[in-house]
C-alpha atoms as a PDB file:
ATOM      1  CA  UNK A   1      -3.545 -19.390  -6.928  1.00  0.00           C
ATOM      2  CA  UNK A   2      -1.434 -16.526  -5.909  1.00  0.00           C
ATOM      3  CA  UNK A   3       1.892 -16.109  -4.826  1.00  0.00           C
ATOM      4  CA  UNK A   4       3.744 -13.408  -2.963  1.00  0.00           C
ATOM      5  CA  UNK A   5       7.383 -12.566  -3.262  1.00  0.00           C
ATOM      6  CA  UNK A   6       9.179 -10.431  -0.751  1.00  0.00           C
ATOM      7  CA  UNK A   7      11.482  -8.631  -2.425  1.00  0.00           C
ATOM      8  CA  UNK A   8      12.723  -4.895  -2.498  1.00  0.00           C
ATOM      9  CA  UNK A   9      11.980  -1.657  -4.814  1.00  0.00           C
ATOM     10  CA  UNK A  10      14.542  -2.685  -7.699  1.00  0.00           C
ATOM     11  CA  UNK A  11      12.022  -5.662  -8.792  1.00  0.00           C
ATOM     12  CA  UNK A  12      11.197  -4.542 -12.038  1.00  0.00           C
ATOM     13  CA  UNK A  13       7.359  -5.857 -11.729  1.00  0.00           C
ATOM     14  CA  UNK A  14       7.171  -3.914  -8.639  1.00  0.00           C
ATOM     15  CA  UNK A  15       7.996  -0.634 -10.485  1.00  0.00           C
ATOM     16  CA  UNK A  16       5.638  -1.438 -13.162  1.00  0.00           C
ATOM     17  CA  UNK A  17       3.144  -1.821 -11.092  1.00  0.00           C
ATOM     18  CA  UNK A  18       3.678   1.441  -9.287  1.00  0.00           C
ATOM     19  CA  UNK A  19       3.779   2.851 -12.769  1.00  0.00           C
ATOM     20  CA  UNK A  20       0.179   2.090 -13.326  1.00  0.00           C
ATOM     21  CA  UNK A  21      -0.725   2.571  -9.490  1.00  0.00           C
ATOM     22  CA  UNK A  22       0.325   6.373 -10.348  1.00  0.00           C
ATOM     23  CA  UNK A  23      -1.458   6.926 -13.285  1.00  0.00           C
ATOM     24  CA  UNK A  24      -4.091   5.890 -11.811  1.00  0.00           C
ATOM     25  CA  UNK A  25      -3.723   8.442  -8.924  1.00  0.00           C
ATOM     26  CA  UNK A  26      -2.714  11.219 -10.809  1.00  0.00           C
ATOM     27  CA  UNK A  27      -6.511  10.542 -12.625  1.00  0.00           C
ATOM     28  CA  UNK A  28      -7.792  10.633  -9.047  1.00  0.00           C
ATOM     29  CA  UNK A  29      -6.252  13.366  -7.840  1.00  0.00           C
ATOM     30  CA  UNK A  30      -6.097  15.638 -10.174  1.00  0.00           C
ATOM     31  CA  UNK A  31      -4.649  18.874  -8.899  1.00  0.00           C
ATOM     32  CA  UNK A  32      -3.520  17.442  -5.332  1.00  0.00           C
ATOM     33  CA  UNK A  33      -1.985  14.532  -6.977  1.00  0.00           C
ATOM     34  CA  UNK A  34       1.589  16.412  -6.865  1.00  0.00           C
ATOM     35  CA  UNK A  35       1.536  16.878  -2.991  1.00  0.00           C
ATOM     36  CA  UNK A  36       0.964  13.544  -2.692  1.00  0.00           C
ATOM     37  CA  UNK A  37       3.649  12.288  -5.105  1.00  0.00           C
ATOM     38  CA  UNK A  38       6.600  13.403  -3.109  1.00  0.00           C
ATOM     39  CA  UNK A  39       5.888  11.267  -0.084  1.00  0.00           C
ATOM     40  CA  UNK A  40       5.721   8.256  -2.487  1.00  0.00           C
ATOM     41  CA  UNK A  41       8.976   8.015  -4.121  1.00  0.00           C
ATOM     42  CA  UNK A  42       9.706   4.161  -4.020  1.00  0.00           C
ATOM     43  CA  UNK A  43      13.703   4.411  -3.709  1.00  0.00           C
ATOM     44  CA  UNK A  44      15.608   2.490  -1.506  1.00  0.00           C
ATOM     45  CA  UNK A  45      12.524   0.858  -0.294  1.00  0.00           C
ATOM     46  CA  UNK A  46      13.714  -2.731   1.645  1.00  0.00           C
ATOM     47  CA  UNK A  47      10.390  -4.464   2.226  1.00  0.00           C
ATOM     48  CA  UNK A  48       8.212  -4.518  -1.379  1.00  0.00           C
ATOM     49  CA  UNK A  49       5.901  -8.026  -2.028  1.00  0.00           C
ATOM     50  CA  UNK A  50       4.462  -8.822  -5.317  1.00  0.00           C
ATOM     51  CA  UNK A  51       1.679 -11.188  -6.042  1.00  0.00           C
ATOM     52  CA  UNK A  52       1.621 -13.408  -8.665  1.00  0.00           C
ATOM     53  CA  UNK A  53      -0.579 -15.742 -10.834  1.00  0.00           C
ATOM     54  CA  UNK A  54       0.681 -19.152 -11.468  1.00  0.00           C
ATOM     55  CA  UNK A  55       1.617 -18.065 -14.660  1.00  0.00           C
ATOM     56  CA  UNK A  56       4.073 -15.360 -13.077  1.00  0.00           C
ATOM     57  CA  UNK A  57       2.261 -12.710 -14.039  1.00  0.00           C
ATOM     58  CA  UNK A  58       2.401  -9.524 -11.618  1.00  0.00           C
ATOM     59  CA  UNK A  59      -1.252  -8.776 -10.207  1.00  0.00           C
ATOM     60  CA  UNK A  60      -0.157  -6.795  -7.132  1.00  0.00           C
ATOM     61  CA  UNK A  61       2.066  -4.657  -4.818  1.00  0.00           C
ATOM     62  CA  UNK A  62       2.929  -2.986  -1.880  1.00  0.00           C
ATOM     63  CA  UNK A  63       5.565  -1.911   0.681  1.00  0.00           C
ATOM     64  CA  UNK A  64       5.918  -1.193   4.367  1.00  0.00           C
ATOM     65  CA  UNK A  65       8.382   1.936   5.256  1.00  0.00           C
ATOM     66  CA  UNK A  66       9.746   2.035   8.642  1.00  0.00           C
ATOM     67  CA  UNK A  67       7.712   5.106  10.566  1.00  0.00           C
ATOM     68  CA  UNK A  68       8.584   4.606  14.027  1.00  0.00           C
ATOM     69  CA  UNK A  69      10.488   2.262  16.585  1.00  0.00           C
ATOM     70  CA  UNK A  70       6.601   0.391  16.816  1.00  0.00           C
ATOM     71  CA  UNK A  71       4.933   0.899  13.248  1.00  0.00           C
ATOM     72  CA  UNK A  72       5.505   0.175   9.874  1.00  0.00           C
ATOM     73  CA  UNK A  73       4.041   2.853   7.537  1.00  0.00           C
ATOM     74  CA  UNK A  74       2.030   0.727   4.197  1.00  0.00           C
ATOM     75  CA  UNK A  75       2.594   2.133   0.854  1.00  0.00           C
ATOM     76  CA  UNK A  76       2.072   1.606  -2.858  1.00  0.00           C
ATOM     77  CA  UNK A  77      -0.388  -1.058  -1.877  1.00  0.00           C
ATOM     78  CA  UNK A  78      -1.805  -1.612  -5.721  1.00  0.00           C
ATOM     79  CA  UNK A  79      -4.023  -4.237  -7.692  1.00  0.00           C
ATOM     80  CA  UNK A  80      -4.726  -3.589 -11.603  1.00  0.00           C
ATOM     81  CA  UNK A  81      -8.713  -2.593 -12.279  1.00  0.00           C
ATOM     82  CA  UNK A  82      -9.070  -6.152 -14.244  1.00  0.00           C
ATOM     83  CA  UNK A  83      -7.745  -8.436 -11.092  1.00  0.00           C
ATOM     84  CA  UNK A  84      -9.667  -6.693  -8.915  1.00  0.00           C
ATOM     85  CA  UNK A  85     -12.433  -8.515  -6.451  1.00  0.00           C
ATOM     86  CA  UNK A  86     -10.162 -11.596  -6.147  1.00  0.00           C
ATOM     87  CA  UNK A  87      -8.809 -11.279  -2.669  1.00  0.00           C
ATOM     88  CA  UNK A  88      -5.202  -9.959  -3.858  1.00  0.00           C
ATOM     89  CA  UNK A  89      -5.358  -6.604  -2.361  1.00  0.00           C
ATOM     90  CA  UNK A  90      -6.337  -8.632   0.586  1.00  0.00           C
ATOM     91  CA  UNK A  91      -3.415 -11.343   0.361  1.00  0.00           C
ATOM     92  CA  UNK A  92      -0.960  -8.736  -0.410  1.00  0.00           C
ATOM     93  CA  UNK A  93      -1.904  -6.387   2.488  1.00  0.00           C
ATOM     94  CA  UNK A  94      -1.480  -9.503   4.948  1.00  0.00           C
ATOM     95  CA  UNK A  95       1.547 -10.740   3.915  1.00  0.00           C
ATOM     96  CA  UNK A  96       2.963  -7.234   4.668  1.00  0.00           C
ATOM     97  CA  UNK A  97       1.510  -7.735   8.159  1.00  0.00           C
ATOM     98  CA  UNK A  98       3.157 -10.635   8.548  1.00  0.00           C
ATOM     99  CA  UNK A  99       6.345  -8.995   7.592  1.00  0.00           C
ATOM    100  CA  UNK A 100       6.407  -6.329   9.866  1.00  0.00           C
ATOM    101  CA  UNK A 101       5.041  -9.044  12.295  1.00  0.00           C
ATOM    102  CA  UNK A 102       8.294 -10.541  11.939  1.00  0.00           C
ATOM    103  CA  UNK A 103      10.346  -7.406  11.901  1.00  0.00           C
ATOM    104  CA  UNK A 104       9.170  -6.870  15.414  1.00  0.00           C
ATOM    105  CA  UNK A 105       6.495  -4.197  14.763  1.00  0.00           C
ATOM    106  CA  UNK A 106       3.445  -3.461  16.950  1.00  0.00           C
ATOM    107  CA  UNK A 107       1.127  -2.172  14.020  1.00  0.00           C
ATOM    108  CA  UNK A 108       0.836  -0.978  10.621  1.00  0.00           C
ATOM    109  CA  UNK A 109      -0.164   2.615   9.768  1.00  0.00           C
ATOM    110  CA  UNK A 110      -1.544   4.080   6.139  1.00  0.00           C
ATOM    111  CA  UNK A 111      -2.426   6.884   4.229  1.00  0.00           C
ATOM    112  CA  UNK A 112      -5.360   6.433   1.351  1.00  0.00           C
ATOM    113  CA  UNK A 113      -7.485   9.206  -0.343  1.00  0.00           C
ATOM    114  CA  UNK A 114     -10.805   9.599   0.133  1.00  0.00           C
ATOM    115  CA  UNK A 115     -11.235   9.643  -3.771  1.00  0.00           C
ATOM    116  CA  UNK A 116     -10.208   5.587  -3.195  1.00  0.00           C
ATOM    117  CA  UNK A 117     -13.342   3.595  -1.790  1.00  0.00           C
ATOM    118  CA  UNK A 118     -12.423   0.264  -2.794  1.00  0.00           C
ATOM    119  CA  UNK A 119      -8.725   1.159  -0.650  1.00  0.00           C
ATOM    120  CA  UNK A 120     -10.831   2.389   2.315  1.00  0.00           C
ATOM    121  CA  UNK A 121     -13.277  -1.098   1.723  1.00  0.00           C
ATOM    122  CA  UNK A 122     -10.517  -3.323   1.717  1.00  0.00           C
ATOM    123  CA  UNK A 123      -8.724  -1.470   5.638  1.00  0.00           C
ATOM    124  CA  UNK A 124     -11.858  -1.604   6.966  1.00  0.00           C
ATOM    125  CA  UNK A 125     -12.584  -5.094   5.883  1.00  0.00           C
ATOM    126  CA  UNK A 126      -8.627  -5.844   7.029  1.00  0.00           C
ATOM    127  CA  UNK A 127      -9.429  -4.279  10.848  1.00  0.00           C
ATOM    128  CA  UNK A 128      -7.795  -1.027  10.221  1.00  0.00           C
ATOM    129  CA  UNK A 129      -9.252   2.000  12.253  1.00  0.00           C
ATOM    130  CA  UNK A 130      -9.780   5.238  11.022  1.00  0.00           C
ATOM    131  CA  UNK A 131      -7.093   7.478  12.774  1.00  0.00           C
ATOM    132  CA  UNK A 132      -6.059  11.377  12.840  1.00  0.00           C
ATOM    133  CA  UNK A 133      -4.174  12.286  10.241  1.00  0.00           C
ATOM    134  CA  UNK A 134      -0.645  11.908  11.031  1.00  0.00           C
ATOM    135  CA  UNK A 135       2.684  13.568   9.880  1.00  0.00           C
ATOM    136  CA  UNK A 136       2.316  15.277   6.370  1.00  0.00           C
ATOM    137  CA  UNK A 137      -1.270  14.617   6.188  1.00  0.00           C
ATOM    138  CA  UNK A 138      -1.997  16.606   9.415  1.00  0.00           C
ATOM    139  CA  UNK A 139      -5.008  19.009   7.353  1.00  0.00           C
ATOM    140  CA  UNK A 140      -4.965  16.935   4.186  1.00  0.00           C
ATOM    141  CA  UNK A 141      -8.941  16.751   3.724  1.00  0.00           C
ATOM    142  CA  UNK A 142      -8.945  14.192   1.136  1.00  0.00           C
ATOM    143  CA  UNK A 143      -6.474  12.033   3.373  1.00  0.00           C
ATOM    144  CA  UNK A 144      -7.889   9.221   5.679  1.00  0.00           C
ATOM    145  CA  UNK A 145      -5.138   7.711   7.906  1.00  0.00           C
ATOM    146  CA  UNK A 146      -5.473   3.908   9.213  1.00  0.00           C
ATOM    147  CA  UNK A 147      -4.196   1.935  12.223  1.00  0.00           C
ATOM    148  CA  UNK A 148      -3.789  -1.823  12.861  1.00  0.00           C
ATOM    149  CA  UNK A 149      -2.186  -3.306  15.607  1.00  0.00           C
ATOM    150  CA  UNK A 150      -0.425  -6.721  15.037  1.00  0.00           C
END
């Protein structure tokens, strides 16, 4: 069974996490993995969840980032290689619904790379659209940019 814990970006498990989430997409990446970096600096971030196994170990994280008076913008959505297939990613990504559900939101917007199948799987599979790239990723041909109204 997991749990989810809303919480903010000082939760140490949540910055552990990220830790391996950006190793992981510096690998990835490779040379573009620096432009993407500096839109995902995880300071002062208010709305962070992080899923747990009964035992209390961390298996999972992500955020939502105010973008606009009507959307909440998910980030550092990550699940370690060895818990994935489990339905985390899943649970995590709809508890942050739910969140900006009860924030008042209209939908949820993302940014994943193409290099990232299992992220663009698991949108799809959540009733995300494909969208134009917005904002920074406005010619970013590895970027694919998501939309889910709540």
């Amino acid at each position: 069974m997991i749990s989810i814990v809303r919480t903010d970006s000082d939760n140490t498990d949540f910055r552990t996490l990220v830790g391996q989430l950006d190793k992981d997409l510096a690998e990835r990446d490779g040379s573009e993995h620096a432009f993407y970096d500096q839109f995902n600096k995880i300071d002062h971030i208010r709305h962070v969840v992080v899923a747990y196994e009964e035992t209390g170990i961390p298996v999972g994280c992500g955020a939502i980032k105010e973008f606009s008076g009507e959307a909440m913008e998910v980030k550092r959505m990550y699940v370690p290689s060895d818990k994935r297939g489990q339905g985390i990613a899943s649970t995590v990504l709809a508890a942050l619904e739910d969140w900006a559900r009860d924030l008042g939101y209209k939908k949820c917007i993302l940014e994943t790379g193409k290099r990232q199948p299992e992220a663009i799987a698991l949108y799809e599979k959540s009733g995300y659209h494909i969208t134009p790239n917005y904002g920074q990723y406005i010619g970013i041909a590895n970027s694919v940019c998501f939309e889910k109204r709540l």
